[in-house]
PDB file of N, CA and C in Angstrom:
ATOM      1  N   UNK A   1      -8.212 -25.046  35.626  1.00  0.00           N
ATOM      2  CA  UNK A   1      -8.701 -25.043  34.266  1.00  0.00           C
ATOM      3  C   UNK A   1      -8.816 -23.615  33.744  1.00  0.00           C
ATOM      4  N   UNK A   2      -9.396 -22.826  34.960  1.00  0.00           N
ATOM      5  CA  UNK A   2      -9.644 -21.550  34.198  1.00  0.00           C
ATOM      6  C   UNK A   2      -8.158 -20.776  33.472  1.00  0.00           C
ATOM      7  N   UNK A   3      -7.496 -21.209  34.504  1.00  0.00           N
ATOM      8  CA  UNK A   3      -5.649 -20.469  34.321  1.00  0.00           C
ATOM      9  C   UNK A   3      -5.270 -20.987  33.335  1.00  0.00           C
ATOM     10  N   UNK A   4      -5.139 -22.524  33.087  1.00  0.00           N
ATOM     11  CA  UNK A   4      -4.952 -23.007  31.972  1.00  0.00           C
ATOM     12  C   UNK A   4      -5.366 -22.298  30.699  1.00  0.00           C
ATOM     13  N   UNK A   5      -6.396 -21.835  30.734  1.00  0.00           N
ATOM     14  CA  UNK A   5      -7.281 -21.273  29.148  1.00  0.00           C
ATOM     15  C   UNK A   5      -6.779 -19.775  29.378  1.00  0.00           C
ATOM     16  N   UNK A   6      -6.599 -18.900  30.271  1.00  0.00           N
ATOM     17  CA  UNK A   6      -6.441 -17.720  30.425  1.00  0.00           C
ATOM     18  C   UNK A   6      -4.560 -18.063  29.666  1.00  0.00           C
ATOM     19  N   UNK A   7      -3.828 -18.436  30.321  1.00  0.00           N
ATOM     20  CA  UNK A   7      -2.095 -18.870  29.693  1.00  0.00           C
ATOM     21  C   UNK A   7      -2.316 -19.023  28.532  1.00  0.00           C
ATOM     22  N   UNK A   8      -3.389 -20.258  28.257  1.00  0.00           N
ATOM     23  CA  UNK A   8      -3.559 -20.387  26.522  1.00  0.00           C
ATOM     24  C   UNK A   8      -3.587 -19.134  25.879  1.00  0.00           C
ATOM     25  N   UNK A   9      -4.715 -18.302  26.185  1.00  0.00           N
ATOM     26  CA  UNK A   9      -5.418 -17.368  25.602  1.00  0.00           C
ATOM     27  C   UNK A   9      -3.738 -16.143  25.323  1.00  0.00           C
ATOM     28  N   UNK A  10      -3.450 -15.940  26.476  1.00  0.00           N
ATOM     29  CA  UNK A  10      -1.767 -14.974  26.398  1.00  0.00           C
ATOM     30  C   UNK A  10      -1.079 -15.748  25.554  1.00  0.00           C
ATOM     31  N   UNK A  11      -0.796 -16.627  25.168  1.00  0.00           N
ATOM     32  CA  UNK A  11      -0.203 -17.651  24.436  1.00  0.00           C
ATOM     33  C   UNK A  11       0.244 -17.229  23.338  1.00  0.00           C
ATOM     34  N   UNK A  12      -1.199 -17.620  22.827  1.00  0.00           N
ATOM     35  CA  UNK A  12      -1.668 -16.966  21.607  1.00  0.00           C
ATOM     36  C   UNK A  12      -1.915 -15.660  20.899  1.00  0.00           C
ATOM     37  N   UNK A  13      -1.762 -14.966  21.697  1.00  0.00           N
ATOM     38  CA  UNK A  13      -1.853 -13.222  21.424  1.00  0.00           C
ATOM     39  C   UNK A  13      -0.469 -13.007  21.408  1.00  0.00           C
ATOM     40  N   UNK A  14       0.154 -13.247  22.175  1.00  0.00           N
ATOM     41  CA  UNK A  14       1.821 -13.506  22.064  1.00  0.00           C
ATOM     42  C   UNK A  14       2.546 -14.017  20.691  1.00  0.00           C
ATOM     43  N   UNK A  15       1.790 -15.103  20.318  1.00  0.00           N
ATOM     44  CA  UNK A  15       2.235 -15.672  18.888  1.00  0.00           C
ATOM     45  C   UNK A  15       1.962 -14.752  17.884  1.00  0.00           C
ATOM     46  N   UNK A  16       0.740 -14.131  17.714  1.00  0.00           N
ATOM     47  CA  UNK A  16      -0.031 -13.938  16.806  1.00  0.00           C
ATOM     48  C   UNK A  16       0.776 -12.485  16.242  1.00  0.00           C
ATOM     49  N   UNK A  17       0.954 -11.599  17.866  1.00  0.00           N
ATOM     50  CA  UNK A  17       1.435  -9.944  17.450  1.00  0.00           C
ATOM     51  C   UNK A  17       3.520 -10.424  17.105  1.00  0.00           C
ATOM     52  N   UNK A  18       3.844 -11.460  17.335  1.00  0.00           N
ATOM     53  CA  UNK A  18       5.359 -11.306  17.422  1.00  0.00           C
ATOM     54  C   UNK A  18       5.445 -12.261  15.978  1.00  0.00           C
ATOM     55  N   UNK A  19       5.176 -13.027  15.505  1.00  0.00           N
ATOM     56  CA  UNK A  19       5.265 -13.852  13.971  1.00  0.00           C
ATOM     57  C   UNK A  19       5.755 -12.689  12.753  1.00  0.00           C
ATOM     58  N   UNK A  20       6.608 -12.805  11.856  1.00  0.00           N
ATOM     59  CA  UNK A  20       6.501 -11.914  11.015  1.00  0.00           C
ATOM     60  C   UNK A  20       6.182 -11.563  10.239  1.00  0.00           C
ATOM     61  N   UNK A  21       5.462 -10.281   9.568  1.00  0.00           N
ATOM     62  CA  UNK A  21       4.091 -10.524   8.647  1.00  0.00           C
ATOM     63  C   UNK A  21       4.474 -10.888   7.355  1.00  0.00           C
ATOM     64  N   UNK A  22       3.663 -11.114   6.751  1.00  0.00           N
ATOM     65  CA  UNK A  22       3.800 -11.594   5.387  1.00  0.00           C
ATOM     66  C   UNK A  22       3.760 -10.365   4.580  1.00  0.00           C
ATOM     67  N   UNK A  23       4.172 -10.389   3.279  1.00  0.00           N
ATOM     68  CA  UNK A  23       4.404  -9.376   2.763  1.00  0.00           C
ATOM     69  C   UNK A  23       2.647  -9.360   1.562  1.00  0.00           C
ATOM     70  N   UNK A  24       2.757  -8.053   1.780  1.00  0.00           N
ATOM     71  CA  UNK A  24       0.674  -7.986   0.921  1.00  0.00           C
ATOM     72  C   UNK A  24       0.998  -8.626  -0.934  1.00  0.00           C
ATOM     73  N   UNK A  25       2.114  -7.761  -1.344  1.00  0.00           N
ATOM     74  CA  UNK A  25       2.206  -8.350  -2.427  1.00  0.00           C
ATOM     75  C   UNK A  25       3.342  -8.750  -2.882  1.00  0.00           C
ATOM     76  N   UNK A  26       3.696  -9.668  -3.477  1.00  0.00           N
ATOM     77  CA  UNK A  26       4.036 -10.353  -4.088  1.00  0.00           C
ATOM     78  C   UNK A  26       5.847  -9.857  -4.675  1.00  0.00           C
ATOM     79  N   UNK A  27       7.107 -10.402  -4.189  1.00  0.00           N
ATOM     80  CA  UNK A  27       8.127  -9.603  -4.147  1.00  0.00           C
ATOM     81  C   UNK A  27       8.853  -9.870  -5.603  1.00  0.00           C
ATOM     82  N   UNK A  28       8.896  -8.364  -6.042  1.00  0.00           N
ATOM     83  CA  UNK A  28       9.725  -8.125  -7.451  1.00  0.00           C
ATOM     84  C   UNK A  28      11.362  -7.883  -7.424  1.00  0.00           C
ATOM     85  N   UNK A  29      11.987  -6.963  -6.349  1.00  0.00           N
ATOM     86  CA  UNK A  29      12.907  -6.780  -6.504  1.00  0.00           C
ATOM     87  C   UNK A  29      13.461  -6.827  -5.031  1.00  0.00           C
ATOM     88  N   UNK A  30      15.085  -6.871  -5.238  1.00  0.00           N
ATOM     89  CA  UNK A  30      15.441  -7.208  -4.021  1.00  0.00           C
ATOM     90  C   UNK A  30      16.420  -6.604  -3.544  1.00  0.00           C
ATOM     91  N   UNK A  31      16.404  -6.071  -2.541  1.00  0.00           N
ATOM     92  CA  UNK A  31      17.430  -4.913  -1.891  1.00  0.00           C
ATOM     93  C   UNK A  31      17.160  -3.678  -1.828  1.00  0.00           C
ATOM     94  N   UNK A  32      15.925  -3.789  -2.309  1.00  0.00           N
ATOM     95  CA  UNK A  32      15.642  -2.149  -2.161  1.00  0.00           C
ATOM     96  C   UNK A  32      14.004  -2.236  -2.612  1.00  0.00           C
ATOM     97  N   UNK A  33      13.513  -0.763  -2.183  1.00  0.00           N
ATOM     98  CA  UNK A  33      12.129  -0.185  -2.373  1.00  0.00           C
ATOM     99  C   UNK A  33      11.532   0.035  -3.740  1.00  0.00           C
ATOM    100  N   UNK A  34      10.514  -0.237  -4.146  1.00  0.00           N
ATOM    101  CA  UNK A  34      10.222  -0.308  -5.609  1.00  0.00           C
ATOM    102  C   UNK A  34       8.191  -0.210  -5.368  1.00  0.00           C
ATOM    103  N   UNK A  35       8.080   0.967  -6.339  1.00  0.00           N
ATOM    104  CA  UNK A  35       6.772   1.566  -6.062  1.00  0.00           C
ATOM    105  C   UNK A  35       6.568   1.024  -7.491  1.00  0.00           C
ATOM    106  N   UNK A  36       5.362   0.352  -7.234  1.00  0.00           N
ATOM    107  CA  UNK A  36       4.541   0.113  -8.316  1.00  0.00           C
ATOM    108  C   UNK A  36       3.045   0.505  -8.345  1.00  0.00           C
ATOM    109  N   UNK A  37       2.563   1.012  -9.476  1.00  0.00           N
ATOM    110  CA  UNK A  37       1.188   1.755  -9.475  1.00  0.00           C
ATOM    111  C   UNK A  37       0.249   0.932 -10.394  1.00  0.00           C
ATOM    112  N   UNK A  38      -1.162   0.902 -10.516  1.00  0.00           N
ATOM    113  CA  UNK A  38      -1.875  -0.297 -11.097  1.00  0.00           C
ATOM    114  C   UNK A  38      -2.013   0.307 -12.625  1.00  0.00           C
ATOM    115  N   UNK A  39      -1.900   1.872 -12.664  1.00  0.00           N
ATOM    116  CA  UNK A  39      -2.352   2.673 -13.917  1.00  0.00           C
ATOM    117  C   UNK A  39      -1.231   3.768 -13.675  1.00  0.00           C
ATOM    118  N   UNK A  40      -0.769   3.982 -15.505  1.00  0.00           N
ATOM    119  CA  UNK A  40      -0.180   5.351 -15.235  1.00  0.00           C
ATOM    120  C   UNK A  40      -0.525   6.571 -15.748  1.00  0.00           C
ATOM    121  N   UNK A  41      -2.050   6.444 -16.667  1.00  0.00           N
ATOM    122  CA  UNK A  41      -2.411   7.551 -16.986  1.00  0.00           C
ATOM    123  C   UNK A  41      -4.111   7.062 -16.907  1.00  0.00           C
ATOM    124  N   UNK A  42      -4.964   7.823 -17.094  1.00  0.00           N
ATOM    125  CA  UNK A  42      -6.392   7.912 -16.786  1.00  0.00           C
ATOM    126  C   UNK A  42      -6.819   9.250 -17.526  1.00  0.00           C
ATOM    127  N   UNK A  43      -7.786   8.664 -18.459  1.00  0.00           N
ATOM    128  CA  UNK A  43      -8.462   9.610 -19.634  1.00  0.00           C
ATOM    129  C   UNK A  43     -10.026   9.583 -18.582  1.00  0.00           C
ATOM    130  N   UNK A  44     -10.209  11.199 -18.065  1.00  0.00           N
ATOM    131  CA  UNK A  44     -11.544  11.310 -17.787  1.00  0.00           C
ATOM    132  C   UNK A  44     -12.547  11.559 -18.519  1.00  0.00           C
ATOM    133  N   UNK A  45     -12.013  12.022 -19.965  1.00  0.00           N
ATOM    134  CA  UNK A  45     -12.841  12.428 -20.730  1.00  0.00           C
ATOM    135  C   UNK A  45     -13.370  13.739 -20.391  1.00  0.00           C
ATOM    136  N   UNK A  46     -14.539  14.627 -20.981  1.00  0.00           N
ATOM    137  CA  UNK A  46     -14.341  15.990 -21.087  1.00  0.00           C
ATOM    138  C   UNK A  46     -14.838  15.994 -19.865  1.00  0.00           C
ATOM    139  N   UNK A  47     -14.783  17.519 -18.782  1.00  0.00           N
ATOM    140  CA  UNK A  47     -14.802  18.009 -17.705  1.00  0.00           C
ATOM    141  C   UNK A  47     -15.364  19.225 -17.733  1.00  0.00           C
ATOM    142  N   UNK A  48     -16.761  19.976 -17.673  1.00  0.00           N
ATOM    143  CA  UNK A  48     -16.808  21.657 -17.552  1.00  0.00           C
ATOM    144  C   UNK A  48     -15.978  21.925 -15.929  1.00  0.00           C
ATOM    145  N   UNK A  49     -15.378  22.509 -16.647  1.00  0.00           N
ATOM    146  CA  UNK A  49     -14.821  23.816 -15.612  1.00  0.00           C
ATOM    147  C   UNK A  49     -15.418  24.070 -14.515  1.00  0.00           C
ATOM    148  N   UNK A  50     -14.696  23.757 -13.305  1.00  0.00           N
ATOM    149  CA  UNK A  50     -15.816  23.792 -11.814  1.00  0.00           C
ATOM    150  C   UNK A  50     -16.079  22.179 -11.705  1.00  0.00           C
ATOM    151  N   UNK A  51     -16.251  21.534 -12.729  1.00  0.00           N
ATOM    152  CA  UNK A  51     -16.823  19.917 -12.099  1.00  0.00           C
ATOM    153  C   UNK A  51     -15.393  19.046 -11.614  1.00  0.00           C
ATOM    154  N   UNK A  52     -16.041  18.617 -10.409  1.00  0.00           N
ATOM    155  CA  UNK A  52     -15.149  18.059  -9.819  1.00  0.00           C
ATOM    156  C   UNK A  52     -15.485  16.703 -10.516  1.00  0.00           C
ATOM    157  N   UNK A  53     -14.032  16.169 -10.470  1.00  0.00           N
ATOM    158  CA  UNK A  53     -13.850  14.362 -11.029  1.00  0.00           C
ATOM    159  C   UNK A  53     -12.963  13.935 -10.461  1.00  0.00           C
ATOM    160  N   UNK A  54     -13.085  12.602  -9.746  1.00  0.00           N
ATOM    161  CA  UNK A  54     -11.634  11.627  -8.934  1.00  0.00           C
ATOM    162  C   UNK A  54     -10.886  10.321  -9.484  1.00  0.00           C
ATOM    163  N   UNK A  55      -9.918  10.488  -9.415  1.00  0.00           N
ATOM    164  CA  UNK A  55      -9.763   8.957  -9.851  1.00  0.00           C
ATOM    165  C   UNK A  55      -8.552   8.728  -8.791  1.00  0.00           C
ATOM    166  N   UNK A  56      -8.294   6.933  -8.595  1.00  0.00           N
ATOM    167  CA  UNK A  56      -7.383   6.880  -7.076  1.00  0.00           C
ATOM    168  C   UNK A  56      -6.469   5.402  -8.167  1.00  0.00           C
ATOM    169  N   UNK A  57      -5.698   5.623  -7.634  1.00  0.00           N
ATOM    170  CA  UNK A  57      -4.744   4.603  -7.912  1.00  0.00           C
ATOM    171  C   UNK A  57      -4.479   3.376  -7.174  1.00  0.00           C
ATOM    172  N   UNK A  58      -3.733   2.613  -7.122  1.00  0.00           N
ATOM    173  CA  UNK A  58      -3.156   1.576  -6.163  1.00  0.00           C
ATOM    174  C   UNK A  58      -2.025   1.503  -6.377  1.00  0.00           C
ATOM    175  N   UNK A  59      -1.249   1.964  -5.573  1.00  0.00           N
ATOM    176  CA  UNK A  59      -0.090   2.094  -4.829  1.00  0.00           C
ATOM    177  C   UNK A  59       0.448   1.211  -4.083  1.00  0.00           C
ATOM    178  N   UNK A  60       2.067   0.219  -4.504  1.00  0.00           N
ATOM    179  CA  UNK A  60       2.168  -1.261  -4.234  1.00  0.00           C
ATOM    180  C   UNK A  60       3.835  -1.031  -4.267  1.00  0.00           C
ATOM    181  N   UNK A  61       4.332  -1.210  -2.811  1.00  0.00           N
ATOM    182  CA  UNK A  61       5.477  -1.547  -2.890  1.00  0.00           C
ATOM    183  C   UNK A  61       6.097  -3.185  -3.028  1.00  0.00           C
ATOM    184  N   UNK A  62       6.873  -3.078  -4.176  1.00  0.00           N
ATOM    185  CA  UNK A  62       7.228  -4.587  -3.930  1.00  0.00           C
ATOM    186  C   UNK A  62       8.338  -4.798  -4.426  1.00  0.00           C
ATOM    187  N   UNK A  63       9.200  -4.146  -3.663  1.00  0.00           N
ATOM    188  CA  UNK A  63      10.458  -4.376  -3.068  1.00  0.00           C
ATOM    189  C   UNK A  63      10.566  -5.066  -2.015  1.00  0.00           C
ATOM    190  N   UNK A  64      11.951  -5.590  -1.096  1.00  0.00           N
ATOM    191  CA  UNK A  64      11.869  -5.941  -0.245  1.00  0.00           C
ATOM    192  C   UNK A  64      12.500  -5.228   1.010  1.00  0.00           C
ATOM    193  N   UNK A  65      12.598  -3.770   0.809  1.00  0.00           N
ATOM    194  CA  UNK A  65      12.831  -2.942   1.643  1.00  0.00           C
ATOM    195  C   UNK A  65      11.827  -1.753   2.284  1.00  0.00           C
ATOM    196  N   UNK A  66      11.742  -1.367   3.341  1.00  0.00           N
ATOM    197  CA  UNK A  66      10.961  -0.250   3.278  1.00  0.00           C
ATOM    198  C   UNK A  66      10.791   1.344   2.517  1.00  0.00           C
ATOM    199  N   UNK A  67       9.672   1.512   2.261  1.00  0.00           N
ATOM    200  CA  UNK A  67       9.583   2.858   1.149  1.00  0.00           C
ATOM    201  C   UNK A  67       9.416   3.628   1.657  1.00  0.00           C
ATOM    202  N   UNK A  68       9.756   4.938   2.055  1.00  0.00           N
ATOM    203  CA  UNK A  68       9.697   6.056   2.642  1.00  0.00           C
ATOM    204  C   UNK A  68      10.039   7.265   1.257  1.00  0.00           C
ATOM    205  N   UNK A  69       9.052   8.392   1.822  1.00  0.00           N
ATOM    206  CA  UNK A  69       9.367   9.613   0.624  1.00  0.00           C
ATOM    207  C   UNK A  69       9.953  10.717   1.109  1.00  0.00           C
ATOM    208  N   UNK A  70      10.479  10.893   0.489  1.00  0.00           N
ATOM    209  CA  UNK A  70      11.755  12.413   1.037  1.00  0.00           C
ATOM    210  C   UNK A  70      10.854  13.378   0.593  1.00  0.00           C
ATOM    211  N   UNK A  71       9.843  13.364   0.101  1.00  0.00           N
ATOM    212  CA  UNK A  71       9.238  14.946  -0.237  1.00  0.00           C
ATOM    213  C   UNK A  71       7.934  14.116  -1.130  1.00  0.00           C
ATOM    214  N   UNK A  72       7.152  15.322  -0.911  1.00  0.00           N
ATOM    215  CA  UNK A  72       5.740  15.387  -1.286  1.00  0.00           C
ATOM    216  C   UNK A  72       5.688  14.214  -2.716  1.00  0.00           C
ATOM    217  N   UNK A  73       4.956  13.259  -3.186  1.00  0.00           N
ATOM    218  CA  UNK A  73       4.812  12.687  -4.443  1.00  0.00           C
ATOM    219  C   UNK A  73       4.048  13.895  -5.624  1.00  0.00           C
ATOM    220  N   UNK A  74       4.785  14.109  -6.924  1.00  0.00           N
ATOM    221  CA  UNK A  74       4.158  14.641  -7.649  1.00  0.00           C
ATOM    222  C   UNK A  74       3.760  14.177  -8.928  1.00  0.00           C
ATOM    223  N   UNK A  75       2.479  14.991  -8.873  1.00  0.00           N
ATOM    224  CA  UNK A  75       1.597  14.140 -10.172  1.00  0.00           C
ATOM    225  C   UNK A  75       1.073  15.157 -11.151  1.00  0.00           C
ATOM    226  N   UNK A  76       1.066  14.940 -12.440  1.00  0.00           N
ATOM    227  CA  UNK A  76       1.588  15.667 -13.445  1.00  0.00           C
ATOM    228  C   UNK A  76       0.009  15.262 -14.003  1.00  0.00           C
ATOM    229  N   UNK A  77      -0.789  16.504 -14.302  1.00  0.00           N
ATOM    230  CA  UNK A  77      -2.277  16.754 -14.970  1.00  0.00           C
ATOM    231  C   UNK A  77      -1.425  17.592 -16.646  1.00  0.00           C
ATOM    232  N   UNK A  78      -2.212  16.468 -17.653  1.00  0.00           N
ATOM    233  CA  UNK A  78      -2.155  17.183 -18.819  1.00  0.00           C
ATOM    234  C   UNK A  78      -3.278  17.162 -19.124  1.00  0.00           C
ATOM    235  N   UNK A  79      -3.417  18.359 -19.750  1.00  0.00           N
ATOM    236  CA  UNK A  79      -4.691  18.736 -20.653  1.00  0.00           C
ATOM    237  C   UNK A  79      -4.706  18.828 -21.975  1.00  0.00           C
ATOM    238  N   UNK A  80      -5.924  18.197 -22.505  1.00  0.00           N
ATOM    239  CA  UNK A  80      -6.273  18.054 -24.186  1.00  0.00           C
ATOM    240  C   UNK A  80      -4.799  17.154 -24.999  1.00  0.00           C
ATOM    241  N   UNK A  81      -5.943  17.402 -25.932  1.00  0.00           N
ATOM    242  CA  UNK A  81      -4.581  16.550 -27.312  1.00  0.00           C
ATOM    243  C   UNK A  81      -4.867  17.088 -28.138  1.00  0.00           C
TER     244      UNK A  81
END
């Protein structure tokens, strides 16, 4: 009995790490990598000089290929209007 549940137990850890995962979101395009972001600009409103302020994005591939970056991502700060 005990071997029995111990086989089960490998069984199942076996199933669980080899199944293939599901994809997090939801697939737009196909054959290739496709970065999608939740926001593309963000008004902090005014800032003194020295104050630190954060804002974070969400970052969503949904393609059906893997995304890899050839070089640093750059992000473009404008100031005033």
């Amino acid at each position: 009995m005990l071997i029995g549940g111990g086989l089960l137990l490998v069984a199942g850890a076996i199933f669980a790490f080899t199944r293939p995962s599901q994809p997090k979101a939801p697939i737009e395009v196909t054959g290739a990598p496709n970065l999608k972001v939740d926001r593309e600009e963000v008004d902090l409103g005014d800032a003194k000089l020295g104050q630190t302020v954060e804002v974070s994005f969400q970052l969503t591939n949904v393609g059906d290929q893997a995304l890899r970056f050839s070089e640093a991502p750059y992000i473009e700060v404008k100031e005033g209007c």
